[in-house]
N, C-alpha and C. Protein backbone atom coordinates (compact mmCIF):
# COMPACT_ATOMS: atom_id res chain seq x y z
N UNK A 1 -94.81 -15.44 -21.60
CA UNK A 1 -94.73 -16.88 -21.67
C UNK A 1 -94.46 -17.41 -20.27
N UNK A 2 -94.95 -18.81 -19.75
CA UNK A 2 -95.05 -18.81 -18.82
C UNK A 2 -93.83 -19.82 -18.75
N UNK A 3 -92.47 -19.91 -17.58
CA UNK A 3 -91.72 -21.04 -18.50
C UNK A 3 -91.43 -21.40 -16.74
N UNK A 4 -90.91 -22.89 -16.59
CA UNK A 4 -90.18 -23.44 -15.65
C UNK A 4 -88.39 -23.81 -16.12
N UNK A 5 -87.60 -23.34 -15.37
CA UNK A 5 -86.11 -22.80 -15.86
C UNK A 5 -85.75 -23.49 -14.72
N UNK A 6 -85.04 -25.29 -15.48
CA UNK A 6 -84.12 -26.15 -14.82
C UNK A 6 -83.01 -25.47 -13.70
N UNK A 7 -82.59 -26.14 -12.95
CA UNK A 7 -81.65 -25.34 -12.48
C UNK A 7 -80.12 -25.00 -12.90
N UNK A 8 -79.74 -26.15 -14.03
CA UNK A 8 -78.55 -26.08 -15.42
C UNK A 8 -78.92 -24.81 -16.46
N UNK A 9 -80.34 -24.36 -16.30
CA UNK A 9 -80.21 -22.41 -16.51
C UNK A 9 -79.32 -21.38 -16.67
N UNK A 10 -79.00 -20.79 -16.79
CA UNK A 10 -77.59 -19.50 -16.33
C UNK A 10 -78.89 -18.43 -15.61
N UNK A 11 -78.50 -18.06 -14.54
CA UNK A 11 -79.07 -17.11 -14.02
C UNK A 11 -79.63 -15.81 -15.22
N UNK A 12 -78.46 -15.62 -16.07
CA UNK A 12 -78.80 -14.84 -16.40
C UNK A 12 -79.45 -14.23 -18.28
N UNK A 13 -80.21 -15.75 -17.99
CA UNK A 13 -81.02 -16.11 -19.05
C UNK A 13 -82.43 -15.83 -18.33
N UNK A 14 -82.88 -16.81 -16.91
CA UNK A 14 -83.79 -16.17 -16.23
C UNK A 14 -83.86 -15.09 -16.08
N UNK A 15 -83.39 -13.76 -15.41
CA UNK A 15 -83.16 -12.81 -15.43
C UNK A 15 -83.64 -11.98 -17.07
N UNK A 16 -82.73 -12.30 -17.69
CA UNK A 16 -83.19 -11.50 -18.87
C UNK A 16 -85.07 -12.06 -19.46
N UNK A 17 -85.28 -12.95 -19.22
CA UNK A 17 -86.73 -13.59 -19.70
C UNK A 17 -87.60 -12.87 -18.69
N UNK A 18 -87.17 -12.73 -17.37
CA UNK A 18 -88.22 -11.52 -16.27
C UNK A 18 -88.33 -10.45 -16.77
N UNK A 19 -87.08 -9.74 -17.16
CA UNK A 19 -87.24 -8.21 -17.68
C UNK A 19 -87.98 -7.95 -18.63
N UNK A 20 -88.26 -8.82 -19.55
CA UNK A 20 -89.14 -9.08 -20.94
C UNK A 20 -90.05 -9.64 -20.09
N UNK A 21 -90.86 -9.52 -19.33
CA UNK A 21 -91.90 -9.77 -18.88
C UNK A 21 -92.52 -11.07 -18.68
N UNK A 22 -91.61 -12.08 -18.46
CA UNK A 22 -92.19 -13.65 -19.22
C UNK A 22 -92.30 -14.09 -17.55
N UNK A 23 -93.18 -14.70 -17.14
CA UNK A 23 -93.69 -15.69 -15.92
C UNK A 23 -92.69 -16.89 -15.78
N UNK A 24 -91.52 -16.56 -15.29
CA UNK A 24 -90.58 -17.35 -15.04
C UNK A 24 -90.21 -18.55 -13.58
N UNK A 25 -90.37 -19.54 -13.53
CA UNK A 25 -90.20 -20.22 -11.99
C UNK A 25 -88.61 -21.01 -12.11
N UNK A 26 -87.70 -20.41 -11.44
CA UNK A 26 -86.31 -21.41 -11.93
C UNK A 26 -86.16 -21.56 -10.11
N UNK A 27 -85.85 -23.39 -10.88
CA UNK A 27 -85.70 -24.64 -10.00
C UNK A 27 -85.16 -24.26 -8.69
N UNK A 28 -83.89 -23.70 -9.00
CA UNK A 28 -82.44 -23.24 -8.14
C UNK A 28 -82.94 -22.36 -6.94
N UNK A 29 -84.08 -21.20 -7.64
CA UNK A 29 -84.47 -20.62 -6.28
C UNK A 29 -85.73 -21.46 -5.32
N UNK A 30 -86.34 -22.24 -6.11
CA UNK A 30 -87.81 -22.51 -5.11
C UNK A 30 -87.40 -23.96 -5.05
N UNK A 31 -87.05 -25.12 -5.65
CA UNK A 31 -87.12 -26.03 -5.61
C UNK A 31 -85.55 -27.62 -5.96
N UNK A 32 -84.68 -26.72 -5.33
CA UNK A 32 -83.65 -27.45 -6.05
C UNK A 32 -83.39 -28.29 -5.41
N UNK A 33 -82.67 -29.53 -6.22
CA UNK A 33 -83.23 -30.56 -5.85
C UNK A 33 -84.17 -31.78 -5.79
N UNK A 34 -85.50 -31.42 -6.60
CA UNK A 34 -86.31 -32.25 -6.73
C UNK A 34 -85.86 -33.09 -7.81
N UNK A 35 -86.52 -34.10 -8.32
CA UNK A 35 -86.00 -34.93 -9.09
C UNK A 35 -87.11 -34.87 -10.35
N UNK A 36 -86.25 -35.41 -11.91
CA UNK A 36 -87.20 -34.82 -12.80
C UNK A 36 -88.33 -35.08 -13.37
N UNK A 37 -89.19 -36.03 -12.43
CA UNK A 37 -90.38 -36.80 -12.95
C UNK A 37 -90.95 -35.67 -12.06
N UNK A 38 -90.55 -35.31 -11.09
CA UNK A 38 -90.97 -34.04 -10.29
C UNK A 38 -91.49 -32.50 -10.98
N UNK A 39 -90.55 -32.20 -11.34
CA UNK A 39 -90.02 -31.12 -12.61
C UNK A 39 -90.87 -31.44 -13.41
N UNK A 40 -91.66 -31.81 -14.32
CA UNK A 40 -92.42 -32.01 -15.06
C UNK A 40 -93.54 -32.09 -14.91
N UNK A 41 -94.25 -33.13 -13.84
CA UNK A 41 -95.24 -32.70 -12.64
C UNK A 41 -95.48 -31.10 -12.84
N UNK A 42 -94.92 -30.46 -11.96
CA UNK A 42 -95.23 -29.06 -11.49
C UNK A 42 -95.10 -28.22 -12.81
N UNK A 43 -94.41 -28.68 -13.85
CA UNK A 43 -94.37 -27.56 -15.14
C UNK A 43 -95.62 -27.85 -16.01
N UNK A 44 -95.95 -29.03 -15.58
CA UNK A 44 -97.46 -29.38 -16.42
C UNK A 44 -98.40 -29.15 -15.60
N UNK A 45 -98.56 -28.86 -14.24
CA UNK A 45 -99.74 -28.52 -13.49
C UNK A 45 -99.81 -26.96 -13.80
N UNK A 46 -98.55 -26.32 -13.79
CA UNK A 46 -98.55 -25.12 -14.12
C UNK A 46 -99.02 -24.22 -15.15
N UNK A 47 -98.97 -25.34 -16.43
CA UNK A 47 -99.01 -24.62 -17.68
C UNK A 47 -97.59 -23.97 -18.52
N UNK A 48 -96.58 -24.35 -17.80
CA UNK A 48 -95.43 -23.87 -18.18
C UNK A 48 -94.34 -24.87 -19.20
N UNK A 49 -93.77 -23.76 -19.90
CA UNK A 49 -92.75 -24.55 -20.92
C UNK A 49 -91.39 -24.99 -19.68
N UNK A 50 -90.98 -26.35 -19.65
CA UNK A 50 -89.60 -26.77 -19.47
C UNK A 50 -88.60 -26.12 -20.07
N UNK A 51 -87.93 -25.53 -19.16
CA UNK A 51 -86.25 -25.25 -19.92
C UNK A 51 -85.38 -25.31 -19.71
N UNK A 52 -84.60 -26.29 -19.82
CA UNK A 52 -83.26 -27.39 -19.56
C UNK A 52 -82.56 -27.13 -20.32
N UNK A 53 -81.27 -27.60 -19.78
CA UNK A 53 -80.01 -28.63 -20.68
C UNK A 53 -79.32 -29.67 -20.12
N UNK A 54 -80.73 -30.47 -19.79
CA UNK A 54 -80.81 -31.92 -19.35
C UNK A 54 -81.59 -32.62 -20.21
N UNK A 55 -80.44 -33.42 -20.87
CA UNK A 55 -80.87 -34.63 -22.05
C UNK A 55 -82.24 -35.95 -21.20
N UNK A 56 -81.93 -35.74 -20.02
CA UNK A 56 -82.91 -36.89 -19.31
C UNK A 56 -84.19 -36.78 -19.74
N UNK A 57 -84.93 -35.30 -19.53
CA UNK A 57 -86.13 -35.12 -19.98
C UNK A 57 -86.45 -35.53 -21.28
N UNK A 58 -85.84 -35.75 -22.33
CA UNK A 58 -86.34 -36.26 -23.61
C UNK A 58 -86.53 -37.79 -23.25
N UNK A 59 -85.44 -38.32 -22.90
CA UNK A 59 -85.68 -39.87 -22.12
C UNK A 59 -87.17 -39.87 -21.73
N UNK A 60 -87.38 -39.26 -20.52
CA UNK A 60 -88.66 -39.56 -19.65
C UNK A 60 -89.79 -39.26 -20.27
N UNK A 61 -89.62 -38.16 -21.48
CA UNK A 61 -91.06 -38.00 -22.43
C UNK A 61 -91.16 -38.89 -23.22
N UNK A 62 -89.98 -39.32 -24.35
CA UNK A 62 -90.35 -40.11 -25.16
C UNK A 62 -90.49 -41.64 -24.49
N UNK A 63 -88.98 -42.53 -23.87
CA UNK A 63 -88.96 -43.77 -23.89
C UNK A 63 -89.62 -44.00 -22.83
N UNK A 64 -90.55 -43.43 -21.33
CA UNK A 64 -90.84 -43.75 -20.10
C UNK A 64 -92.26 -43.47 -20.80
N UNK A 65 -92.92 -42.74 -21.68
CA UNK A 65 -94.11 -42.24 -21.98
C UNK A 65 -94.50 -41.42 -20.76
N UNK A 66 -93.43 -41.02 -20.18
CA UNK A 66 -94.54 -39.40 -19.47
C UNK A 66 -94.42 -38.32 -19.59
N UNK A 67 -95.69 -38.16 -19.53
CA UNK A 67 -96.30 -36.69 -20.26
C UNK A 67 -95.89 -35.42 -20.07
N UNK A 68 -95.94 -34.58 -20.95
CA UNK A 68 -95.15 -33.58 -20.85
C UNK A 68 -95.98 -32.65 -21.67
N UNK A 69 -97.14 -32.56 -21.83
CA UNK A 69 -97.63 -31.43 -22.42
C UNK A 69 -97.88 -30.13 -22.37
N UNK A 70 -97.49 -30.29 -21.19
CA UNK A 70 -96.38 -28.53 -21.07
C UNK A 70 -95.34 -27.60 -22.48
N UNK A 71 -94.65 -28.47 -22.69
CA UNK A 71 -93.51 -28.30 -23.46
C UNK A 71 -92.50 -28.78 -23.32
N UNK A 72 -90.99 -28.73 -23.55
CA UNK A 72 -89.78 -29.21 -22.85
C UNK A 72 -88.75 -28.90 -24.29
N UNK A 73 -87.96 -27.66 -24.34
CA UNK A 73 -86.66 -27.16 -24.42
C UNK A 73 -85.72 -27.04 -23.70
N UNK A 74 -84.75 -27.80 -24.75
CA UNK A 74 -83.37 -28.75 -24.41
C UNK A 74 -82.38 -27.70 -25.00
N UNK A 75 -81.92 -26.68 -24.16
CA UNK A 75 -80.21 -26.08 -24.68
C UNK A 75 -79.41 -26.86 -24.47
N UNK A 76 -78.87 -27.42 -25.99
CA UNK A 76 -78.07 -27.84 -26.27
C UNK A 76 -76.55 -27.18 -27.16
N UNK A 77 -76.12 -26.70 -26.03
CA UNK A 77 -74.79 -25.43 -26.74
C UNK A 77 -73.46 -25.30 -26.19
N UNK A 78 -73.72 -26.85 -25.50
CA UNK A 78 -72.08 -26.59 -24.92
C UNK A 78 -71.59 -25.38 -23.80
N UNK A 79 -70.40 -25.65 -23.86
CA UNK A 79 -69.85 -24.98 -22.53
C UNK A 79 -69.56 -23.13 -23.23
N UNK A 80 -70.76 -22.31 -23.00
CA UNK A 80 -70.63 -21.34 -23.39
C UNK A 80 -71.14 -20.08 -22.43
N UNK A 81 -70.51 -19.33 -22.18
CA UNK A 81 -70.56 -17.95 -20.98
C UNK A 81 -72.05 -17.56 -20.73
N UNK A 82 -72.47 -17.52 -19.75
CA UNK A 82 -73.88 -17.14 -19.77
C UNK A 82 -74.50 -15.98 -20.63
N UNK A 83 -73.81 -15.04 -20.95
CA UNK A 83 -73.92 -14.03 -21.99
C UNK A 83 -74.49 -14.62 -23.57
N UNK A 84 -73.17 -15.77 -23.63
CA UNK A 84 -73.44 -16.41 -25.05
C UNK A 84 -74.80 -16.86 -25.27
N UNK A 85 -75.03 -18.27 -24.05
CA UNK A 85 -76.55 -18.58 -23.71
C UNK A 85 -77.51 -17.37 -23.78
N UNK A 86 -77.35 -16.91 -23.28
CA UNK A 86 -78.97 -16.06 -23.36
C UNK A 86 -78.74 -15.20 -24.37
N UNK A 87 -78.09 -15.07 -24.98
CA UNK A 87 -77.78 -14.33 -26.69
C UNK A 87 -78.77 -15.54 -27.44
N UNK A 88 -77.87 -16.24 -27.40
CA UNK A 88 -78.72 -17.43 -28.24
C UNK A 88 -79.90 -17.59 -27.94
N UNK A 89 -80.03 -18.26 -26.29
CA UNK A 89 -81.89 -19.13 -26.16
C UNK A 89 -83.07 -17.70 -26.47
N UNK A 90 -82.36 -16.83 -25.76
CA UNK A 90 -83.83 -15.33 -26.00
C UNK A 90 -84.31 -15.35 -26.67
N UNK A 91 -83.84 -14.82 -28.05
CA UNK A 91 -84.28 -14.81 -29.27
C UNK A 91 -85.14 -15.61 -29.74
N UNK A 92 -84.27 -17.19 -29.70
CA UNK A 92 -85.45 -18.45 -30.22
C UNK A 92 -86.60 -18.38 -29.73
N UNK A 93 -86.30 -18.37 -28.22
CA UNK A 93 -87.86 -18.47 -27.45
C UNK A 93 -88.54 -17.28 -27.57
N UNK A 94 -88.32 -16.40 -28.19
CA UNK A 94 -89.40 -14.82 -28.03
C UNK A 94 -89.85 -15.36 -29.93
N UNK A 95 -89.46 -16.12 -30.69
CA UNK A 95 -89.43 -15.69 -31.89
C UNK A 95 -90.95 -16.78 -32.59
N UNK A 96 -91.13 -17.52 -31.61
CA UNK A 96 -92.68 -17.92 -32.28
C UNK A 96 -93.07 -18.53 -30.48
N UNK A 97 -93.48 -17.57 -29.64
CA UNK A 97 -93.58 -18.64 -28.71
C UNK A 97 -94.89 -19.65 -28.13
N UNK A 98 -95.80 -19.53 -29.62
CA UNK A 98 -96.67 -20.66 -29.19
C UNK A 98 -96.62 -21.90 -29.86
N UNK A 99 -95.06 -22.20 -30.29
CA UNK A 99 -94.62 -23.77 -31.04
C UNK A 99 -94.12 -24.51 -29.91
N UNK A 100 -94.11 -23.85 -28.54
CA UNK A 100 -92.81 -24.57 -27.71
C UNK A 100 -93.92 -25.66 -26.84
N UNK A 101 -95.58 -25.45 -26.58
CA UNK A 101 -96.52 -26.21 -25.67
C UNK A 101 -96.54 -27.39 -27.33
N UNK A 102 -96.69 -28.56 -25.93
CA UNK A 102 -96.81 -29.60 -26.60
C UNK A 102 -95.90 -30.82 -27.46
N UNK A 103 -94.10 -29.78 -27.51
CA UNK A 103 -93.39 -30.23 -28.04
C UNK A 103 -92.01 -30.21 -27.39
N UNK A 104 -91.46 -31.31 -27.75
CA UNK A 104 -89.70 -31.30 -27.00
C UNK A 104 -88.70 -30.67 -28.19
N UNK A 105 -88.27 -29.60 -27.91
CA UNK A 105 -87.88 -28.73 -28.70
C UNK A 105 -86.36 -28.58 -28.19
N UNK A 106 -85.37 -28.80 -29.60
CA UNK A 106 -83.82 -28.75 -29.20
C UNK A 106 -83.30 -27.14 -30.36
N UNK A 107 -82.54 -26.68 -28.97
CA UNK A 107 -81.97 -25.60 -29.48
C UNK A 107 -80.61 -25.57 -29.43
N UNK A 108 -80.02 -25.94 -30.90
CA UNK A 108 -78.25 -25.96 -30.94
C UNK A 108 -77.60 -24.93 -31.13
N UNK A 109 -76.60 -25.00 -31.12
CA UNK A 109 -76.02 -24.08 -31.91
C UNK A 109 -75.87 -22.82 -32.85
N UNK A 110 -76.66 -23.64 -33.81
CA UNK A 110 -76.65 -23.49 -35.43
C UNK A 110 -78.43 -23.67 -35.57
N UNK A 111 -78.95 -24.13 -34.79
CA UNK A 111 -80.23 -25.16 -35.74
C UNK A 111 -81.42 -25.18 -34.07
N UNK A 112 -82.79 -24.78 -34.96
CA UNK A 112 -83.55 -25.54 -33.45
C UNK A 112 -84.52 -26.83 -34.23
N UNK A 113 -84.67 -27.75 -33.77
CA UNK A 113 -85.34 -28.96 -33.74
C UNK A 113 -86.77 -29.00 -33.01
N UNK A 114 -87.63 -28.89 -33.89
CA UNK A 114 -89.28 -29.36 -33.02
C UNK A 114 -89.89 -30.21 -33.26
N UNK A 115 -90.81 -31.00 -32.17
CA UNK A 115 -90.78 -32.54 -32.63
C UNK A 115 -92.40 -32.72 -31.54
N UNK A 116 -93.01 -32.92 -31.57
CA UNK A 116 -94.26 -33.30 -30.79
C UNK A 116 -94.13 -34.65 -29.91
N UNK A 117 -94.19 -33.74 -28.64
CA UNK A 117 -94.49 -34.91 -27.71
C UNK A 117 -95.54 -35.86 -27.61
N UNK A 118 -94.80 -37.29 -27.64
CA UNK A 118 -96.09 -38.20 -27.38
C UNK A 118 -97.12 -37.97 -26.84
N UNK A 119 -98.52 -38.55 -27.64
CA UNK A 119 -99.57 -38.19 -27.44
C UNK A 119 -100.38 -36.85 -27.96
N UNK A 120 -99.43 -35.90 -28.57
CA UNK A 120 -99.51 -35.13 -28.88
C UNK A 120 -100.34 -35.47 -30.56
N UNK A 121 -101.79 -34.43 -30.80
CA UNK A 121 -102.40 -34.48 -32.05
C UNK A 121 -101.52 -33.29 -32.96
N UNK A 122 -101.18 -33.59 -34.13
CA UNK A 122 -101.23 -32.39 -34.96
C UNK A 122 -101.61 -32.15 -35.69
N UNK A 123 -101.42 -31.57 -36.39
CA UNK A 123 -101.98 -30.72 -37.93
C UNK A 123 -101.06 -31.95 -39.04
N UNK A 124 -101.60 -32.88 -39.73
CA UNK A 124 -100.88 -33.31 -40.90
C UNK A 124 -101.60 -33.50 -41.89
């Protein structure tokens, strides 16, 4: 999977998504700093899923209308040890990973949330 990894990441969520072989670009080493109309830019020229735990990006997809048909997953899990994080996000994201293009996808706790980004056609 090909993913762009915010720089609010845990290292060692990137890390574990390389070893599993996944096409990983996180912010912190190539690009930190840029701002997130930026970030989205380059994850959609790329072909790559967003992966944050920055609430802004749902802002800028849904209420600004820009595009994001890349993808864009939101860890949403609180203040938890990088161990905990990538216990949790791995799994989700290895466990269907062609639901995540096209949609702003929240991963809690307890629960993941998928929801199609504007503009987005689906199946109804």
């Amino acid at each position: 999977m090909k993913l762009m990894a915010n720089e609010n990441i845990p290292r060692l969520l990137v890390a574990r998504l390389r070893e599993r072989g996944h096409d990983v670009r996180w912010l912190r080493e190539e690009m930190s700093g840029i701002g997130d109309p930026q970030v989205l830019d380059v994850a959609r020229a790329e072909g790559r899923v967003l992966l944050t735990s920055d609430k802004d990006f749902g802002e800028l997809a849904f209420r600004h209308g820009l595009p994001a048909t890349c993808g864009i997953v939101l860890c949403r899990l609180g203040s938890r040890s990088q161990s905990e994080f990538a216990e949790r996000v791995l799994p989700v994201l290895e466990a269907d990973e062609s639901r995540w293009i096209g949609h702003f996808s929240i991963i809690g706790p307890r629960r993941v949330r998928v929801v199609p980004l504007p503009g987005i056609k689906t199946d109804a």
